[in-house]
N, C-alpha and C. Protein backbone atom coordinates (compact mmCIF):
# COMPACT_ATOMS: atom_id res chain seq x y z
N UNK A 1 0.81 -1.19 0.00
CA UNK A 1 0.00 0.00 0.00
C UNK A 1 0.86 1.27 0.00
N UNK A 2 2.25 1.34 0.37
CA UNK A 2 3.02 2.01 0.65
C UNK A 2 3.37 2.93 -1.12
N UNK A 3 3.32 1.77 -1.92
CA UNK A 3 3.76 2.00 -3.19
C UNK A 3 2.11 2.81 -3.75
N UNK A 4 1.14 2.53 -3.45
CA UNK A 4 -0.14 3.06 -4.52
C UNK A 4 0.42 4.74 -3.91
N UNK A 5 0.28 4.80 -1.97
CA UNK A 5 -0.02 6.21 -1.30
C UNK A 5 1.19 7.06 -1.78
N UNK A 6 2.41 6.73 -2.23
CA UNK A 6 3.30 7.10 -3.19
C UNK A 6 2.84 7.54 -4.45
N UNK A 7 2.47 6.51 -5.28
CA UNK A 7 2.08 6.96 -6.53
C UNK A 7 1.17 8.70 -6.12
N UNK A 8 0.29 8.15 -5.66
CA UNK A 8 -0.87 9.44 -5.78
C UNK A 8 -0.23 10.59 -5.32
N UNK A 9 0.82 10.73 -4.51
CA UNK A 9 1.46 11.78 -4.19
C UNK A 9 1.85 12.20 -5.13
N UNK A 10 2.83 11.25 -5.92
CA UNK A 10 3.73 12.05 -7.38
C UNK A 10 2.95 12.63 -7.96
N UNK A 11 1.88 11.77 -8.13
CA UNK A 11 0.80 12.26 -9.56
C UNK A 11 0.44 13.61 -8.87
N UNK A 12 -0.33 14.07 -7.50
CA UNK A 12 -0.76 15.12 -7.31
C UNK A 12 0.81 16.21 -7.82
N UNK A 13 1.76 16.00 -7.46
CA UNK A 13 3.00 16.91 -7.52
C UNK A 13 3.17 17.48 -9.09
N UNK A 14 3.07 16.05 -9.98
CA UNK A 14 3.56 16.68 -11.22
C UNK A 14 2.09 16.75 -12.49
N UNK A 15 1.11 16.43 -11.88
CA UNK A 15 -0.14 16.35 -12.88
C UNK A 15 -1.16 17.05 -11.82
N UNK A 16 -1.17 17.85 -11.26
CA UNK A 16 -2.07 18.65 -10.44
C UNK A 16 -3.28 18.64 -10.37
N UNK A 17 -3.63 19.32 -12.14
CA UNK A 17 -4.79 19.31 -12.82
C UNK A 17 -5.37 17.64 -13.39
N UNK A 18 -4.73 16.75 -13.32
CA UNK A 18 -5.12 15.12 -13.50
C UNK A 18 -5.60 14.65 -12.14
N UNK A 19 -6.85 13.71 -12.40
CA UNK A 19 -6.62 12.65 -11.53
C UNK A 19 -6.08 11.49 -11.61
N UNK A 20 -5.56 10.92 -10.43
CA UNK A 20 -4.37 9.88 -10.55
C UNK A 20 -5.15 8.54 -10.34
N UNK A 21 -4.72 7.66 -10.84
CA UNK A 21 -5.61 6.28 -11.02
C UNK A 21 -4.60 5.21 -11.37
N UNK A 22 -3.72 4.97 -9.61
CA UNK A 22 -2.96 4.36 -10.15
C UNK A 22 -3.35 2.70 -9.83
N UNK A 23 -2.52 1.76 -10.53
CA UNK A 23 -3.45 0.16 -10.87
C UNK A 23 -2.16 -0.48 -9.97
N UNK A 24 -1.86 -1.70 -9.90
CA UNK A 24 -1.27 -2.85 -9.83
C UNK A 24 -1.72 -4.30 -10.07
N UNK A 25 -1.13 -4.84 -10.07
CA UNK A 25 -1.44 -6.29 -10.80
C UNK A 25 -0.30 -7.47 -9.82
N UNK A 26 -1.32 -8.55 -9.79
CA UNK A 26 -1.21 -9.40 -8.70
C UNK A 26 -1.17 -10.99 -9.38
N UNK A 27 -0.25 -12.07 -9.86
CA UNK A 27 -0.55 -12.81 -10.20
C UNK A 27 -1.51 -14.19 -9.07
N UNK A 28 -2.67 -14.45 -9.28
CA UNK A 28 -3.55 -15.45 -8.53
C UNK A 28 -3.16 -16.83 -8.61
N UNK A 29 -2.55 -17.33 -9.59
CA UNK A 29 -2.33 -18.83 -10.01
C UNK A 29 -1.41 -18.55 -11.21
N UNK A 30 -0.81 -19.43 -12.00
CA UNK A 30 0.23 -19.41 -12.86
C UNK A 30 -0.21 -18.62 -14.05
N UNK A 31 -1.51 -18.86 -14.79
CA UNK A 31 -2.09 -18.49 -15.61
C UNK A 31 -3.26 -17.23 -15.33
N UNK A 32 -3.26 -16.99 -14.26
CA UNK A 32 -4.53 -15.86 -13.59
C UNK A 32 -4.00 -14.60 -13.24
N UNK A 33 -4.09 -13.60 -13.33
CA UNK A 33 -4.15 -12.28 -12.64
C UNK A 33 -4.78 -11.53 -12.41
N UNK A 34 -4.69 -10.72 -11.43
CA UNK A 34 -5.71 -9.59 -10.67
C UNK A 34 -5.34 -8.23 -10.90
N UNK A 35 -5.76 -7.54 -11.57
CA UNK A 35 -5.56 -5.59 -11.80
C UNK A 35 -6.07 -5.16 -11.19
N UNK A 36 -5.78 -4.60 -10.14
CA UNK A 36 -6.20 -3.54 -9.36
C UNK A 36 -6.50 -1.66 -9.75
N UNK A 37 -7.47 -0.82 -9.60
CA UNK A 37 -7.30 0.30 -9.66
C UNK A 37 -7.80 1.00 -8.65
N UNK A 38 -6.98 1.89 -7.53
CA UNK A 38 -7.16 2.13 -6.30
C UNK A 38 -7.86 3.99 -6.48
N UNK A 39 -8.17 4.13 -5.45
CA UNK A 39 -9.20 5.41 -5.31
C UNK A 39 -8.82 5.93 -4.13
N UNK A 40 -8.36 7.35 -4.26
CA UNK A 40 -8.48 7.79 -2.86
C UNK A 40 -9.15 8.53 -2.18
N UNK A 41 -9.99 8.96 -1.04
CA UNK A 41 -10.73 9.92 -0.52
C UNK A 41 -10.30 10.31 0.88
N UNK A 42 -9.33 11.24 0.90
CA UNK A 42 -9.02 12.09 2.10
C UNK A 42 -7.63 11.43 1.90
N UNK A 43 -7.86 10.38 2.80
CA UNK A 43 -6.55 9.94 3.45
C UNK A 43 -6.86 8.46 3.42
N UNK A 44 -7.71 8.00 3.06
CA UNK A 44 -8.26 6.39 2.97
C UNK A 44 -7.99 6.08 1.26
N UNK A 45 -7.11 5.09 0.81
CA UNK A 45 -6.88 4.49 -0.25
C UNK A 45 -7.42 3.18 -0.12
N UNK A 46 -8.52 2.87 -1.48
CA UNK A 46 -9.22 1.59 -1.14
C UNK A 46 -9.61 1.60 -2.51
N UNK A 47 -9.97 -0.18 -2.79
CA UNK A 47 -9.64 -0.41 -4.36
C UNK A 47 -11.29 -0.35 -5.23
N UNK A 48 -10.74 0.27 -6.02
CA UNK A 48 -11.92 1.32 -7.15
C UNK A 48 -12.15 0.26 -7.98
N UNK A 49 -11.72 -1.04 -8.74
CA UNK A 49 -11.50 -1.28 -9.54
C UNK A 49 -10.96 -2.64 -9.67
N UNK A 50 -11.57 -3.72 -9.78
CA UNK A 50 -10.88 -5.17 -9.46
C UNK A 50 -10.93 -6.00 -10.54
N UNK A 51 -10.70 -6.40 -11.38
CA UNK A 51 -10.61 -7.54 -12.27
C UNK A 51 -9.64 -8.53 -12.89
N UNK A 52 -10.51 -9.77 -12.74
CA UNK A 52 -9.34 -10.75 -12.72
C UNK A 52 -9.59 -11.72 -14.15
N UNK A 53 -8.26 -12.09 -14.58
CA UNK A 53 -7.91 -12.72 -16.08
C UNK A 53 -7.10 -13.76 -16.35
N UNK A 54 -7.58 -14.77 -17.33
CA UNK A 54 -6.60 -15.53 -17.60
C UNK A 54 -6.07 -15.18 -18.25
N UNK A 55 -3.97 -15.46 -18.56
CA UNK A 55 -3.48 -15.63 -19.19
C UNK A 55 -3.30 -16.86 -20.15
N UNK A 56 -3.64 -16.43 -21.85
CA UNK A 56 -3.89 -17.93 -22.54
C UNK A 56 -2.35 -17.38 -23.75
N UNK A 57 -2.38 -18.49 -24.09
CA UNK A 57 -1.26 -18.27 -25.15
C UNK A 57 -1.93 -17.41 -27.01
N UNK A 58 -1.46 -17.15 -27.17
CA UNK A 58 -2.43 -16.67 -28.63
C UNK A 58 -2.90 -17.36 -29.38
N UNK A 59 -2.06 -18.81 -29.39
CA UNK A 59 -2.69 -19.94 -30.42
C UNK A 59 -4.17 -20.47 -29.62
N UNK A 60 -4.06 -20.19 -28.67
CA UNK A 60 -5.17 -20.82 -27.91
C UNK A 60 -6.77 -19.69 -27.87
N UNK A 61 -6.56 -18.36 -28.46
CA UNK A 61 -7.54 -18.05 -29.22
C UNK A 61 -7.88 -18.12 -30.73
N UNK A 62 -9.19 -17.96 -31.06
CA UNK A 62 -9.70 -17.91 -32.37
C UNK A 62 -10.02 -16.35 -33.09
N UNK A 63 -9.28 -16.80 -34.27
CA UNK A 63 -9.60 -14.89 -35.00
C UNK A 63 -10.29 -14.26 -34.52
N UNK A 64 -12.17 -14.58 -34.00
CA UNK A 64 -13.07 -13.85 -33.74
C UNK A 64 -12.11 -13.09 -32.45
N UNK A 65 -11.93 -14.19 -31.82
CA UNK A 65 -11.57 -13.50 -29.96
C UNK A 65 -10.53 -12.29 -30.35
N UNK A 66 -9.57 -12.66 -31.07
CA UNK A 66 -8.40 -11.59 -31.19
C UNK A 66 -8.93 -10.51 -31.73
N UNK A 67 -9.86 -10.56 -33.09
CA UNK A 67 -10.48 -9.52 -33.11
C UNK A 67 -11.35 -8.51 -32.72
N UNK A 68 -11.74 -9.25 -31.61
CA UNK A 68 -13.16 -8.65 -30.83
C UNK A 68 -11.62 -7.98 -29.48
N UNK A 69 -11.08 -8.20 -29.77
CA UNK A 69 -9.76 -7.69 -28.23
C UNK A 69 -9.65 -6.51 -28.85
N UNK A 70 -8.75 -6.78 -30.27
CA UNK A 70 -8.95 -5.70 -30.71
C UNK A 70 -9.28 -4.07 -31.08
N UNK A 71 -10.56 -4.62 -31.33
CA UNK A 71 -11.62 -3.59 -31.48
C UNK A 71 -12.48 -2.88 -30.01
N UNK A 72 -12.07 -3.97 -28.87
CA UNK A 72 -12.49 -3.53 -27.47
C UNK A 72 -11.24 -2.53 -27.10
N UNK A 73 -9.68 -2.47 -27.49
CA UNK A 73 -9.19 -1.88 -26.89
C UNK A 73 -8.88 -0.44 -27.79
N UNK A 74 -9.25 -0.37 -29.15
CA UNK A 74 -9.46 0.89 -29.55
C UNK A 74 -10.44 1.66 -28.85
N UNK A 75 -12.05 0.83 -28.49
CA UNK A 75 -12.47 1.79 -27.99
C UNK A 75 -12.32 2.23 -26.62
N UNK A 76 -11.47 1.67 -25.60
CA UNK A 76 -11.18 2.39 -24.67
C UNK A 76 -9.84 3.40 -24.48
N UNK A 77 -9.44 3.41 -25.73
CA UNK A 77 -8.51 4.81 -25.82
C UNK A 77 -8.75 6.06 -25.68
């Protein structure tokens, strides 16, 4: 926790006008991980944001899937 209440400090120091939304990532099992995105209010940092994923190899999806990734991560740019 030491590392997020860090982050948000920098960010307030050098992005003032931004809010800071900083993540970490947690592996669950060999193939699983957890992304975190934490929130702060006052002085209490607590997690905004939780989702967890398998890691698959690429052969182990089908065109559709890669393309539908794709096209999901243009639109969250």
């Amino acid at each position: 926790m030491i590392q997020i209440w860090q982050d948000f400090r920098v960010a307030e120091q050098k992005f003032p006008d931004l809010i800071a939304r900083p993540i970490a990532a947690q592996f669950v099992t060999d193939d699983e991980i957890a992304l975190f995105e934490f929130a702060q209010n006052d002085d209490e940092i607590t997690i905004g944001n939780e989702g967890h994923y398998e890691l698959v190899p690429p052969d182990q999806l089908t065109d559709a899937e890669l393309r539908d990734y794709r096209k999901s991560a243009l639109l969250t740019t």
